[in-house]
PDB file of N, CA and C in Angstrom:
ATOM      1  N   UNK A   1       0.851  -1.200   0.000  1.00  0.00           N
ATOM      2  CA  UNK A   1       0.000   0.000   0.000  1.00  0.00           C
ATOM      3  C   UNK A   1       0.886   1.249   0.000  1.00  0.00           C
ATOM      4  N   UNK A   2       1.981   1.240   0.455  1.00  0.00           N
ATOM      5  CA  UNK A   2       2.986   2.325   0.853  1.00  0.00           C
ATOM      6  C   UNK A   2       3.603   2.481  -0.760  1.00  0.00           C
ATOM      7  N   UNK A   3       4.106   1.653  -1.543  1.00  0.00           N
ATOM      8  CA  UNK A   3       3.972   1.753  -2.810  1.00  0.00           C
ATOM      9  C   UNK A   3       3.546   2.959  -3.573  1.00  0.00           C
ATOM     10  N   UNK A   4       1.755   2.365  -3.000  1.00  0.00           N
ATOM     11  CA  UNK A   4       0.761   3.036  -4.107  1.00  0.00           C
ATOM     12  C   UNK A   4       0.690   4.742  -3.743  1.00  0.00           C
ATOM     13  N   UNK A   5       1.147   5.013  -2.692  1.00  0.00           N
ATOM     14  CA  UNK A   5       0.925   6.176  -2.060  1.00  0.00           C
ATOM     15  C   UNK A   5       2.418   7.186  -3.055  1.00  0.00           C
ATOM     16  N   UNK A   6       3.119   5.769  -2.905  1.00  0.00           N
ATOM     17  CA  UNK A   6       4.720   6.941  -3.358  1.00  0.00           C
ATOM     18  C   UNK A   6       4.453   7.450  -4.593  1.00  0.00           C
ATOM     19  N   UNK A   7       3.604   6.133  -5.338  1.00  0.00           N
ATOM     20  CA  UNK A   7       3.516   6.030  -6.915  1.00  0.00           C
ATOM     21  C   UNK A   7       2.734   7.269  -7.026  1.00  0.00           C
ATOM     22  N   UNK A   8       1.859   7.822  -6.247  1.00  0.00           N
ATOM     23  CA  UNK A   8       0.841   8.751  -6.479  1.00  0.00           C
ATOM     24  C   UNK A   8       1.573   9.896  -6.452  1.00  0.00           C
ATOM     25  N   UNK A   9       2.373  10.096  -5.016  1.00  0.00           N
ATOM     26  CA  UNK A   9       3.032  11.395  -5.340  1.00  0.00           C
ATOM     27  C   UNK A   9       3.827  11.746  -6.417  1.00  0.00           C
ATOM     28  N   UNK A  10       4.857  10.695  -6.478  1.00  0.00           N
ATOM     29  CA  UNK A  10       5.627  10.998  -7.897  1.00  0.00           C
ATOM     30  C   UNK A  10       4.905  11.513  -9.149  1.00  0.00           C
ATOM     31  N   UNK A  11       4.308  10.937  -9.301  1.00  0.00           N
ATOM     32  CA  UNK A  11       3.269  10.991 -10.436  1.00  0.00           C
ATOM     33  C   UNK A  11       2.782  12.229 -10.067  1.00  0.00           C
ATOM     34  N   UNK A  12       2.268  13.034  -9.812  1.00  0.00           N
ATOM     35  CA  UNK A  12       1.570  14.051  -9.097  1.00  0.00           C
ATOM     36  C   UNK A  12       2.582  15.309  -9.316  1.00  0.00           C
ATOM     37  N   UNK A  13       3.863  14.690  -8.602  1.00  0.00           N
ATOM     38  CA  UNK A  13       5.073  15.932  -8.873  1.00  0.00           C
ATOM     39  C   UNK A  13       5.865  15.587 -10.227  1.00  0.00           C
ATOM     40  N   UNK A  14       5.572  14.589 -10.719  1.00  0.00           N
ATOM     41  CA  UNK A  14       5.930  14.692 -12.791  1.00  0.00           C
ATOM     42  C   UNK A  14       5.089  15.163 -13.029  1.00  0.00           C
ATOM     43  N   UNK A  15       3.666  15.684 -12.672  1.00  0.00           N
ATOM     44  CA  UNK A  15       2.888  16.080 -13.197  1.00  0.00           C
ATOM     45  C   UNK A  15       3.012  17.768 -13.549  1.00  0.00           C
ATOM     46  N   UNK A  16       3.178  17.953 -12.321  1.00  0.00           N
ATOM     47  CA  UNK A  16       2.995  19.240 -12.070  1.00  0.00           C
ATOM     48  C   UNK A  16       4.470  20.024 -12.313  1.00  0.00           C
ATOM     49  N   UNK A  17       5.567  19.323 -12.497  1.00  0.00           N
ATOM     50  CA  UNK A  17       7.003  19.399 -13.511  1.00  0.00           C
ATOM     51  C   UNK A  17       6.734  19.741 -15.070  1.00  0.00           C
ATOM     52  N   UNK A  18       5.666  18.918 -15.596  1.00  0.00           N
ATOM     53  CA  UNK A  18       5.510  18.641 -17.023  1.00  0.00           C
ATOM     54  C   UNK A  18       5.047  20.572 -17.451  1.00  0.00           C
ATOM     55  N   UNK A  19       3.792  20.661 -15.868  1.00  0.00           N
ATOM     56  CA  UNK A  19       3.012  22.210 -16.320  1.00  0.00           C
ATOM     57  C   UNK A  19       4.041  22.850 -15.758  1.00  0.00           C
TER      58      UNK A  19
END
């Protein structure tokens, strides 16, 4: 579950890198 949480942030802060 701790995983899914990291996966989210990362994703979240590539996201907001990309804008």
């Amino acid at each position: 579950m701790k995983n899914l949480i990291l996966v989210m942030y990362v994703t979240k802060n590539f996201l907001r890198k990309i804008h």
